[in-house]
C-alpha atoms as a PDB file:
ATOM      1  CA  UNK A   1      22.445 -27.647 -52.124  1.00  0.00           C
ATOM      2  CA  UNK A   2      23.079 -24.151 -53.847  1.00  0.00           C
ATOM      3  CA  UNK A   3      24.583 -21.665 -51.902  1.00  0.00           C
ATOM      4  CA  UNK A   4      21.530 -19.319 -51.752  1.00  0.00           C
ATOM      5  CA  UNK A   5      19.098 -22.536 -51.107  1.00  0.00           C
ATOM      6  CA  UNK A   6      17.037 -21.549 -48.142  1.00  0.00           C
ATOM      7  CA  UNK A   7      17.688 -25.335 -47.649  1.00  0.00           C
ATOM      8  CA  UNK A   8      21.141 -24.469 -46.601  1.00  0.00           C
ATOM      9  CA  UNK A   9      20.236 -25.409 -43.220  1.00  0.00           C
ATOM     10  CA  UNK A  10      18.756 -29.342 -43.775  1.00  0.00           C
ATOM     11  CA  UNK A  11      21.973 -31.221 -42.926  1.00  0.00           C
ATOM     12  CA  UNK A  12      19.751 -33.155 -40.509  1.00  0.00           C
ATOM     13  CA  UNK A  13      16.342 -33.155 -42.599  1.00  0.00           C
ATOM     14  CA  UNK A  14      15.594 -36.528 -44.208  1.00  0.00           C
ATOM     15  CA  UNK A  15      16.441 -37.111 -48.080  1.00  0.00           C
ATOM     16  CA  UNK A  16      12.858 -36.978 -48.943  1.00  0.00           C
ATOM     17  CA  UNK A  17      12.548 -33.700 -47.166  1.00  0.00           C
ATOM     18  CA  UNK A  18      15.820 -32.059 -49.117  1.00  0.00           C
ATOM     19  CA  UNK A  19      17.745 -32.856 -46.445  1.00  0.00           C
ATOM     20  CA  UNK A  20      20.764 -34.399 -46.496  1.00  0.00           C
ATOM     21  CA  UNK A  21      19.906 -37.266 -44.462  1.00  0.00           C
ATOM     22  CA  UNK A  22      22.528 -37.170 -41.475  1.00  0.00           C
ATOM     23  CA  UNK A  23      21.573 -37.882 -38.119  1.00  0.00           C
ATOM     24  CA  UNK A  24      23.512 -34.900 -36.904  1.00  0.00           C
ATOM     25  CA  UNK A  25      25.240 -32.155 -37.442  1.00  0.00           C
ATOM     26  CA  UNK A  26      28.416 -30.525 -35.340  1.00  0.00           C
ATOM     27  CA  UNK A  27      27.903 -26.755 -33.896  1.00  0.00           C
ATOM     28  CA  UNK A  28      30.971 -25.576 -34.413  1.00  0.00           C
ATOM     29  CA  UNK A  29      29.337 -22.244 -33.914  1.00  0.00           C
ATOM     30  CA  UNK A  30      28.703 -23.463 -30.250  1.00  0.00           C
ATOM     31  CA  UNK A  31      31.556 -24.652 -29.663  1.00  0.00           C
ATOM     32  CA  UNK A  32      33.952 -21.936 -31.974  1.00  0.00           C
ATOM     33  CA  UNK A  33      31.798 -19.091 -29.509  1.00  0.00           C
ATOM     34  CA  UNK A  34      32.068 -20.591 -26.027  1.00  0.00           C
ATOM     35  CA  UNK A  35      35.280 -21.491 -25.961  1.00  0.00           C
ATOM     36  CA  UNK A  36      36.224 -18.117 -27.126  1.00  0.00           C
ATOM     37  CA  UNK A  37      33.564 -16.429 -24.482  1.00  0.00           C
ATOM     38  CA  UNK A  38      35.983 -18.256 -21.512  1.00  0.00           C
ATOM     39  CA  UNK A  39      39.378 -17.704 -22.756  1.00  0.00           C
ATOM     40  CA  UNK A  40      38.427 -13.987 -22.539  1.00  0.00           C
ATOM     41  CA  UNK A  41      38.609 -12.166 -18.999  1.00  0.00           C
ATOM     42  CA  UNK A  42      35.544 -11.159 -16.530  1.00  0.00           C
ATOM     43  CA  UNK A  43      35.679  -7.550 -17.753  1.00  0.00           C
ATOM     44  CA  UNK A  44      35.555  -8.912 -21.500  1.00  0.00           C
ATOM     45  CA  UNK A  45      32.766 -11.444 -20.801  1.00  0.00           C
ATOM     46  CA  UNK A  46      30.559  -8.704 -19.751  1.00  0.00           C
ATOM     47  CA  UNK A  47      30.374  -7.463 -23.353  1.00  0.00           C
ATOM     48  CA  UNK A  48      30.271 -10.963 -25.000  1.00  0.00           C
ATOM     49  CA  UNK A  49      27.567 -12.893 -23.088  1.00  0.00           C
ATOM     50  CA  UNK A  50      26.081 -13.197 -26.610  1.00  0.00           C
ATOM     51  CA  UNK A  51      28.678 -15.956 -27.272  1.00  0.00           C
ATOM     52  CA  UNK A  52      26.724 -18.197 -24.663  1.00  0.00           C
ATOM     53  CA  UNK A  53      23.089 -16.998 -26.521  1.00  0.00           C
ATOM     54  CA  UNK A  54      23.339 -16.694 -29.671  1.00  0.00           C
ATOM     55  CA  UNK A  55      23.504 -20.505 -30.299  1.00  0.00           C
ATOM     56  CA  UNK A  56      19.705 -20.761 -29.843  1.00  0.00           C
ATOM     57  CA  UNK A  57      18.953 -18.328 -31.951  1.00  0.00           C
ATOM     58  CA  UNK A  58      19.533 -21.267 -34.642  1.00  0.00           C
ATOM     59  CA  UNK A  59      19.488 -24.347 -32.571  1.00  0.00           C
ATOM     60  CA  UNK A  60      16.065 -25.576 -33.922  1.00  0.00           C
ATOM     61  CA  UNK A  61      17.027 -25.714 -37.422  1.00  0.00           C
ATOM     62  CA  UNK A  62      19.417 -29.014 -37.135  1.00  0.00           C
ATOM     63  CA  UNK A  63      19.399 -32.288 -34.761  1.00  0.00           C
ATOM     64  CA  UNK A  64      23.303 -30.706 -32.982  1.00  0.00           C
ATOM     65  CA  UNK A  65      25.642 -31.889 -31.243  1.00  0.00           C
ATOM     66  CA  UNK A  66      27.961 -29.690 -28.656  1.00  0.00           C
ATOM     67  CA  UNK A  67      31.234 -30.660 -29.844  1.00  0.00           C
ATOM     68  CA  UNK A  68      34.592 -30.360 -28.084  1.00  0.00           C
ATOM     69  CA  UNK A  69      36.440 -32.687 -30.008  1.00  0.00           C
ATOM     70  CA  UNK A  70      40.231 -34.016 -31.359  1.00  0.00           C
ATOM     71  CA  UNK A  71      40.725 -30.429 -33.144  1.00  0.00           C
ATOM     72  CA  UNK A  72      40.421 -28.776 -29.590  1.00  0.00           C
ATOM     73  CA  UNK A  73      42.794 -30.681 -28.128  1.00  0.00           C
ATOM     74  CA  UNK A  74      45.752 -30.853 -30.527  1.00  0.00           C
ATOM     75  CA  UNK A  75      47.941 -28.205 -33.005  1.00  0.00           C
ATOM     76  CA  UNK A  76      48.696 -25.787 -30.448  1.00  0.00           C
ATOM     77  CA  UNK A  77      45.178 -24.934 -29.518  1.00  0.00           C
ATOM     78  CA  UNK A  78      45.644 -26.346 -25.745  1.00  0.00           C
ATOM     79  CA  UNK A  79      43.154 -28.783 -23.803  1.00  0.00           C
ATOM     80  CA  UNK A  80      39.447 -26.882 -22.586  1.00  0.00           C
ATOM     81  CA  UNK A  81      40.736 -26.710 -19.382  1.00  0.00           C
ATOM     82  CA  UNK A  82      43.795 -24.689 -20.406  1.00  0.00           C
ATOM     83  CA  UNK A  83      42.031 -22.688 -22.557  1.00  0.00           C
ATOM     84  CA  UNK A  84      40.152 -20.990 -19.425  1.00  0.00           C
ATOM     85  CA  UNK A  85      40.917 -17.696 -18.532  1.00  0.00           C
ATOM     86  CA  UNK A  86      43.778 -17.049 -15.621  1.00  0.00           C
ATOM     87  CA  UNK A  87      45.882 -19.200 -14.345  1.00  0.00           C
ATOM     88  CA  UNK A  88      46.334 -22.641 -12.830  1.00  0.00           C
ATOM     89  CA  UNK A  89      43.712 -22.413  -9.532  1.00  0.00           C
ATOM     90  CA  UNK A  90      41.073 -20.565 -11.066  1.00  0.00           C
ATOM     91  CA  UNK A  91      40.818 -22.543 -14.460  1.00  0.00           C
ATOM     92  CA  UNK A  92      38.637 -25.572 -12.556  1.00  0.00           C
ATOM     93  CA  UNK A  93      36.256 -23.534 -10.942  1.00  0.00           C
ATOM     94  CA  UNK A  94      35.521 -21.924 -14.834  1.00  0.00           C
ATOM     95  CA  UNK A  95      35.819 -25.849 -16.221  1.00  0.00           C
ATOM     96  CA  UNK A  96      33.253 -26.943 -13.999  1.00  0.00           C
ATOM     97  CA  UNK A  97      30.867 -24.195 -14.623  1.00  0.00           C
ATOM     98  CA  UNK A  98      31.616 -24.568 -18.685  1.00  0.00           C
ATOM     99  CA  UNK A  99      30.649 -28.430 -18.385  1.00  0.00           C
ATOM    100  CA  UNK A 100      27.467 -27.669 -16.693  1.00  0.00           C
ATOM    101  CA  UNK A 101      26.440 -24.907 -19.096  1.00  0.00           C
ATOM    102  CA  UNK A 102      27.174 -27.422 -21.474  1.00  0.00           C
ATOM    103  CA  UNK A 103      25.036 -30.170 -20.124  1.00  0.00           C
ATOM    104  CA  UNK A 104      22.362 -27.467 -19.767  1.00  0.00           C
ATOM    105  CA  UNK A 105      22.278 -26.207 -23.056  1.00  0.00           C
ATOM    106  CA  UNK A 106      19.982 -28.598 -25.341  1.00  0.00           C
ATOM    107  CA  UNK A 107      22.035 -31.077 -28.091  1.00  0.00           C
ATOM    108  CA  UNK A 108      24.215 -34.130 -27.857  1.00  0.00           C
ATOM    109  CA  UNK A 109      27.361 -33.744 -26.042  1.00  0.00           C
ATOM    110  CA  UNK A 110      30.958 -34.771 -27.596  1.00  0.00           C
ATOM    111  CA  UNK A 111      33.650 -34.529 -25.475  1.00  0.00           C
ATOM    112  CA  UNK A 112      37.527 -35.782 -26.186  1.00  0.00           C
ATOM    113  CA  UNK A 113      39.440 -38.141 -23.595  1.00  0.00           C
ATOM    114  CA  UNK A 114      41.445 -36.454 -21.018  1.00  0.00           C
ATOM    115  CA  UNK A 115      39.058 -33.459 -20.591  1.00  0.00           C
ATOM    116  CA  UNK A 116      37.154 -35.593 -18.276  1.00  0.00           C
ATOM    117  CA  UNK A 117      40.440 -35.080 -15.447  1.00  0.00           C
ATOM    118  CA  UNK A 118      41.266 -31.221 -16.542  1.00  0.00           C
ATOM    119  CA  UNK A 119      44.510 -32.785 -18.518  1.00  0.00           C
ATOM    120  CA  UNK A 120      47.050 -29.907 -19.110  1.00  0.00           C
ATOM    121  CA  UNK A 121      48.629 -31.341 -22.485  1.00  0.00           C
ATOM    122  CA  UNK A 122      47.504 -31.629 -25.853  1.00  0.00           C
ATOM    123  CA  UNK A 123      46.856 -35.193 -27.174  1.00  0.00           C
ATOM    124  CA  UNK A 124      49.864 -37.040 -28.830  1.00  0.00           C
ATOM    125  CA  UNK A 125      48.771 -40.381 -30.151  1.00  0.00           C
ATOM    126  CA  UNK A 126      52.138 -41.984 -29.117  1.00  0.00           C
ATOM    127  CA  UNK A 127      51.785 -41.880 -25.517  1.00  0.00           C
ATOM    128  CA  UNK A 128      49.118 -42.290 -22.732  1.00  0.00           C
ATOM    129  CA  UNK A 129      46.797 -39.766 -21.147  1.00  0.00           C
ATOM    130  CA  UNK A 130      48.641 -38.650 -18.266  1.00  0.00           C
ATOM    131  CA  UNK A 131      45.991 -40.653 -15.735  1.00  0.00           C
ATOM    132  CA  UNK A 132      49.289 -39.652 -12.996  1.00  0.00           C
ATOM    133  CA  UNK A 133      47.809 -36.308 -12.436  1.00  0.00           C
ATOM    134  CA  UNK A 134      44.191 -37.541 -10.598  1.00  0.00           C
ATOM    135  CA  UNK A 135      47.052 -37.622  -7.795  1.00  0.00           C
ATOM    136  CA  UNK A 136      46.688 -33.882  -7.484  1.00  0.00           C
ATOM    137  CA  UNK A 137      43.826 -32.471  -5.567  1.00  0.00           C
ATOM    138  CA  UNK A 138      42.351 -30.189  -8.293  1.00  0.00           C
ATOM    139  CA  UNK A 139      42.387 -32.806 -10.926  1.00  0.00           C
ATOM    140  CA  UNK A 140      40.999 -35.721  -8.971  1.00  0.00           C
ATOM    141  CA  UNK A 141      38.398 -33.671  -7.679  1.00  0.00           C
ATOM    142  CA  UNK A 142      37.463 -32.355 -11.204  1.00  0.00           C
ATOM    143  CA  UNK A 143      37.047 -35.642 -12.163  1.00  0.00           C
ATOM    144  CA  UNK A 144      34.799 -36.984  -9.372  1.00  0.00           C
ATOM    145  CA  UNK A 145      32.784 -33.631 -10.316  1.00  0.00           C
ATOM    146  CA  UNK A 146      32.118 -34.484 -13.898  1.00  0.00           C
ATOM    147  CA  UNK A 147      31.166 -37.436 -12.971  1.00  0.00           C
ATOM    148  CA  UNK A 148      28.413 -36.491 -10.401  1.00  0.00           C
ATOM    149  CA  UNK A 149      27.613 -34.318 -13.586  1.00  0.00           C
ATOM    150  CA  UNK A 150      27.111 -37.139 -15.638  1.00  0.00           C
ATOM    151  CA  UNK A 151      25.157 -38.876 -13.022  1.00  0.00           C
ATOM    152  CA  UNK A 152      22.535 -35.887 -13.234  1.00  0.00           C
ATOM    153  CA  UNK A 153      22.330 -35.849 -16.618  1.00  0.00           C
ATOM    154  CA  UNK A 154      21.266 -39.525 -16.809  1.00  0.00           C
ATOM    155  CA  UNK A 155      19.265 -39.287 -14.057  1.00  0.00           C
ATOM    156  CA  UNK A 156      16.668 -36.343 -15.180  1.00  0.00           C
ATOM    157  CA  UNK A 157      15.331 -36.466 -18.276  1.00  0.00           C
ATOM    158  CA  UNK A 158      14.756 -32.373 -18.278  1.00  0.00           C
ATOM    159  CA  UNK A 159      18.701 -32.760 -19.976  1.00  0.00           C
ATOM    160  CA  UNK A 160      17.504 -34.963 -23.021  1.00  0.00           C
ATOM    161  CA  UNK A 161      14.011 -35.266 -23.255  1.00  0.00           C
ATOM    162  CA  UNK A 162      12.082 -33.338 -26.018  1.00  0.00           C
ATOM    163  CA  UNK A 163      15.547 -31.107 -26.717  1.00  0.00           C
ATOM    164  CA  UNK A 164      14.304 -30.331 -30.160  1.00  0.00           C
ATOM    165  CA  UNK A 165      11.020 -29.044 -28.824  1.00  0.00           C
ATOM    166  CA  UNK A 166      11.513 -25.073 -28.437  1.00  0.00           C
ATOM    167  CA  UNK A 167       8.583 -25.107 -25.766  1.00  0.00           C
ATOM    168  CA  UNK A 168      10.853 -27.129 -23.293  1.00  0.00           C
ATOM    169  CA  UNK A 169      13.891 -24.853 -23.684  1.00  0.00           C
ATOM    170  CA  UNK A 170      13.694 -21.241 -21.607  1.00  0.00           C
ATOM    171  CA  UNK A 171      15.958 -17.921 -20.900  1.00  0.00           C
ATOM    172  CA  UNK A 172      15.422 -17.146 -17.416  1.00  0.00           C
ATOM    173  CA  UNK A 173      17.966 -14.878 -17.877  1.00  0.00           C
ATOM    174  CA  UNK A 174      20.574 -13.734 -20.606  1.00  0.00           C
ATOM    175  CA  UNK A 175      19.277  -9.760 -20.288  1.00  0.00           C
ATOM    176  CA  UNK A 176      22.426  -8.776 -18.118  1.00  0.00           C
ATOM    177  CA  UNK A 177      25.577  -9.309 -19.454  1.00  0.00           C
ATOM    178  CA  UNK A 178      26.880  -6.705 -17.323  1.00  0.00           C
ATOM    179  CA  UNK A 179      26.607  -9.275 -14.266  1.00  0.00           C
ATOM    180  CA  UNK A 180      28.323 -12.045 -16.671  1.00  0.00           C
ATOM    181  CA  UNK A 181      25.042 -14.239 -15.415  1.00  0.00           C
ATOM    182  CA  UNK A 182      22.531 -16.345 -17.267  1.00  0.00           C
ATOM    183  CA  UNK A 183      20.264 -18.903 -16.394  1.00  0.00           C
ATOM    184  CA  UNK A 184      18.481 -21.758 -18.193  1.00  0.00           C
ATOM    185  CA  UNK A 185      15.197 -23.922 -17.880  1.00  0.00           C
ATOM    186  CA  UNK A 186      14.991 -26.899 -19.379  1.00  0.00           C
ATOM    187  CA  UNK A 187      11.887 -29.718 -18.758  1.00  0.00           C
ATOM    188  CA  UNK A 188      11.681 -33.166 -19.820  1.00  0.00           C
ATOM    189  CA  UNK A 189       8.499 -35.308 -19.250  1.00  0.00           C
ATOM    190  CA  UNK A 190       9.348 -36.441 -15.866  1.00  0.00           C
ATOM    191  CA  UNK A 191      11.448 -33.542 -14.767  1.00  0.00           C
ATOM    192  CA  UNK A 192      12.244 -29.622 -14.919  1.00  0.00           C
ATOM    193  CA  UNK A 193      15.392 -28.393 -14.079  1.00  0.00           C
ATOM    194  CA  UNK A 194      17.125 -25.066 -14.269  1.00  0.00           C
ATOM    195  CA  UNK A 195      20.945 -23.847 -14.246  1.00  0.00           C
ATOM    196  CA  UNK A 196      21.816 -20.237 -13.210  1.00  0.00           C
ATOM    197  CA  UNK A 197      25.418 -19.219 -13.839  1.00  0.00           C
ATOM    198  CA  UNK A 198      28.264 -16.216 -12.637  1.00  0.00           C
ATOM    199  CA  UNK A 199      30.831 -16.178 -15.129  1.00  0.00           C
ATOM    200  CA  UNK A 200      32.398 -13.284 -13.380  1.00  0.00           C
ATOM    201  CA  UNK A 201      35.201 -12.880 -10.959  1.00  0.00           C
ATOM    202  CA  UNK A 202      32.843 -12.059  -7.867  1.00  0.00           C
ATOM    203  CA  UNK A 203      30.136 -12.761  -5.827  1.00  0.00           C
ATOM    204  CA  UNK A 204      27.036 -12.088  -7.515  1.00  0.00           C
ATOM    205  CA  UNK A 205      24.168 -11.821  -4.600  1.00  0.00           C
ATOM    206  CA  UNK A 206      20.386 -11.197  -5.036  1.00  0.00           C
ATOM    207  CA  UNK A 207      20.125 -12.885  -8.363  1.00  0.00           C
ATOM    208  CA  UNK A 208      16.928 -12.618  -9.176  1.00  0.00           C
ATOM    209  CA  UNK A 209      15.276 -15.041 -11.379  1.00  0.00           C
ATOM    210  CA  UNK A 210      11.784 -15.419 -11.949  1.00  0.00           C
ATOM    211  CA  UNK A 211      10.181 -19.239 -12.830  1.00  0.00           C
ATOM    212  CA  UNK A 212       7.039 -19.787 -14.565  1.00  0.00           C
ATOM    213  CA  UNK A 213       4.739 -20.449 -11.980  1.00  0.00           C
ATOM    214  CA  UNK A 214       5.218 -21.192  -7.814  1.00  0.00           C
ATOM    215  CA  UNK A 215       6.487 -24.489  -6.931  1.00  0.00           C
ATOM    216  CA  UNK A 216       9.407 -25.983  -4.974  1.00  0.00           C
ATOM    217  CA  UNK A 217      12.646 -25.600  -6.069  1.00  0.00           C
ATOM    218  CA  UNK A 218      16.153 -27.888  -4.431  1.00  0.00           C
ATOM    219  CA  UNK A 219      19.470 -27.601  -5.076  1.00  0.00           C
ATOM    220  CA  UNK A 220      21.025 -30.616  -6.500  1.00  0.00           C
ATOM    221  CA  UNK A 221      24.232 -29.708  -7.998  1.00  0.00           C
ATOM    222  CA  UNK A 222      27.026 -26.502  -6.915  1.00  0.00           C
ATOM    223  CA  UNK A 223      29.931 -26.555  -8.982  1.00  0.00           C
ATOM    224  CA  UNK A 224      31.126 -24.124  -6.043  1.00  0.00           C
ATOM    225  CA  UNK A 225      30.951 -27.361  -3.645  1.00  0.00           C
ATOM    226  CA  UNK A 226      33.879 -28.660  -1.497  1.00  0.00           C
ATOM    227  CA  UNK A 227      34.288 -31.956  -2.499  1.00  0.00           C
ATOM    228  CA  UNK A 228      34.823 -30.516  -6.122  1.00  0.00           C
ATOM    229  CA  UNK A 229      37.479 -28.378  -5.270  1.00  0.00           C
ATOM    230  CA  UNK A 230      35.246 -25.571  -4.524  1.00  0.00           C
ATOM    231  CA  UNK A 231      34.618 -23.420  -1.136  1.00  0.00           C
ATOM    232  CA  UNK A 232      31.352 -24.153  -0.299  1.00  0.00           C
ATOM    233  CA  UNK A 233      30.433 -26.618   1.953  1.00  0.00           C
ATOM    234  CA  UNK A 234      28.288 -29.192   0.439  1.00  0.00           C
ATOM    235  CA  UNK A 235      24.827 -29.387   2.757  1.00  0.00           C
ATOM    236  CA  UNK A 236      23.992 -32.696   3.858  1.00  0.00           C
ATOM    237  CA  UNK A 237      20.116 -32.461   3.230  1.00  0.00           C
ATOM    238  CA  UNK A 238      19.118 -30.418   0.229  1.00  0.00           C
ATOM    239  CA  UNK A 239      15.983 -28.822   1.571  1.00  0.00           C
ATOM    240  CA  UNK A 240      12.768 -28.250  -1.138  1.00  0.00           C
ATOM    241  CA  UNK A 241      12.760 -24.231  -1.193  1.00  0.00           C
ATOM    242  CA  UNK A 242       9.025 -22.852  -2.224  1.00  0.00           C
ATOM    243  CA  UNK A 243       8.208 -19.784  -4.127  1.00  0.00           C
ATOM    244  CA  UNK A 244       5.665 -17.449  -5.310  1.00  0.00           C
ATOM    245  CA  UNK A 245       7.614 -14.991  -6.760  1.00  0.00           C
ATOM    246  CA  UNK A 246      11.231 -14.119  -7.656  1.00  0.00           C
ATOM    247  CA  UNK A 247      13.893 -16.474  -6.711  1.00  0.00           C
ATOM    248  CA  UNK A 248      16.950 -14.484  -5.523  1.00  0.00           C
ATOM    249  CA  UNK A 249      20.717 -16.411  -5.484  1.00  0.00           C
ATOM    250  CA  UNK A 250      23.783 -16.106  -4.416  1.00  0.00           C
ATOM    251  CA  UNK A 251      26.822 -17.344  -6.356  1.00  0.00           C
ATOM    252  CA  UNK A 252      30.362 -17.456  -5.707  1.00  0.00           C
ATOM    253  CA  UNK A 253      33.001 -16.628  -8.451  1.00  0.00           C
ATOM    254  CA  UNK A 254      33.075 -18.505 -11.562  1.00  0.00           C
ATOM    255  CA  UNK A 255      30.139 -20.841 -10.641  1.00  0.00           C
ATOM    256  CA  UNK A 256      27.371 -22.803 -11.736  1.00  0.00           C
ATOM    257  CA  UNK A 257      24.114 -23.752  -9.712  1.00  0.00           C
ATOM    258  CA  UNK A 258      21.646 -26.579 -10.826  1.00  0.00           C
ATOM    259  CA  UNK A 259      18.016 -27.179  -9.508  1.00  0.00           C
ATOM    260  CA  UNK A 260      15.337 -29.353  -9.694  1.00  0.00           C
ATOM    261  CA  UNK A 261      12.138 -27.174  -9.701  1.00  0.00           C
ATOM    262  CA  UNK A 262       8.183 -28.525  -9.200  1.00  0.00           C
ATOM    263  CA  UNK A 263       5.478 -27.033  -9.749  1.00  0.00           C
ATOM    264  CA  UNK A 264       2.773 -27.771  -6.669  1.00  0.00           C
ATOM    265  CA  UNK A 265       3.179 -31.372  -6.171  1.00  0.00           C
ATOM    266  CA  UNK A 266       3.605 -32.504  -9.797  1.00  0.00           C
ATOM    267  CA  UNK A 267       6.621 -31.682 -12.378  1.00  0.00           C
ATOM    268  CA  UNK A 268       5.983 -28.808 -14.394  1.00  0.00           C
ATOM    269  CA  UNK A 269       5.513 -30.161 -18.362  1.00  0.00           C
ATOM    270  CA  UNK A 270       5.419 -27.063 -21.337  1.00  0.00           C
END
């Protein structure tokens, strides 16, 4: 396709379309942005929360998928949980809150072995992934964490269902960088869910958010909870929260919050 083809952007479209005919295409524009977003530090995010949006200013023109792959894990370029900003403690809390962004944000997810446990060294093909570490605390609960993540993703179809459909993707929030916050809605045929985020340093309180109509909304995933390594205690019952108007939330440093909203007594489907 000729470089000033206003095809340029038909990787994904079928050959009889002018498309190159492949099932999907890498967005290493996603990936290139976000991981440079959280290497930087809470007083740089707050002028680079574009990073984290701009990938849907484009997302509808391919089938994508979110790509941390072999390149980002070898050639002196450090594992994703190394690249996080700060040091050793406070890289997990910003891992866990990346992962759930990127479950959040619509397209297929690609991620390389040994990310899964937080692994601290880049991938040499001549030895083992160093499975010794789940004995430490922060790695074995980072693991149990991504996998209550990937529980929820397979579990609501808000994560997968109709991702190419603009109508089921929504901003709640990327207007305030200056709080290094966003939020996200996504809805699937059976389910709606949305993810609010503090990508900053400190408690962000009163974070208002406002959902399209009143319903119920219920906590199902803190990347802030205890058992993940976080310091919130992790409720036993997850109470169904209703609202009229603007939800308000509080979030510790460097977290993520996920909930399943409903509309009246039925899901929500845009």
């Amino acid at each position: 396709i000729a470089e000033d083809s206003t095809d340029y952007n038909k990787v994904t479209a079928p050959v009889e379309y002018g498309g190159l005919g492949f099932d999907y295409k890498w967005d290493l524009g996603w990936m290139n942005d976000t991981l440079d977003y959280f290497k930087k530090s809470p007083a740089e995010r707050r002028q680079n929360l574009n990073k984290l949006t701009f990938s849907m200013m484009y997302f509808w023109r391919e089938h994508y998928i979110l790509p941390f792959s072999h390149d980002e894990n070898v050639h002196g370029k450090a594992t994703i949980l190394q690249k996080m900003y700060g040091d050793y403690a406070i890289k997990f809390p910003q891992g866990r809150a990346l992962y759930l962004y990127m479950a959040v944000h619509p397209g297929k997810k690609l991620d390389f072995m040994g990310n899964e446990f937080g692994q601290l060294r880049e991938y040499d093909e001549s030895r083992p992934q160093d499975w010794e570490i789940l004995r430490y605390p922060n790695h074995d609960a980072f693991a149990h964490f991504r996998r209550a993540l990937n529980g929820i993703y397979l579990q609501y179809d808000a994560f997968w269902c109709g991702e190419l459909n603009p109508e089921r993707f929504c901003w709640l929030d990327c207007d305030h960088p200056e709080k290094n916050a966003c939020a996200i809605l996504r809805c699937g045929r059976q389910s709606v869910v949305f993810a609010a985020f503090n990508f900053g340093d400190e408690v962000l309180e009163g974070y208002e958010l406002t959902l399209p109509a009143a319903g119920h909304y219920t906590l199902i995933l803190d990347t802030d909870w205890q058992p993940w390594g976080g310091s919130t205690p992790r409720p036993g019952v997850l109470p169904a929260l209703r609202t009229g108007g603007p939800v308000r939330l509080t979030h510790p440093p460097f977290s993520g919050q996920l909930y399943l909203w409903q509309e009246g007594n039925r899901y929500n489907a845009l």
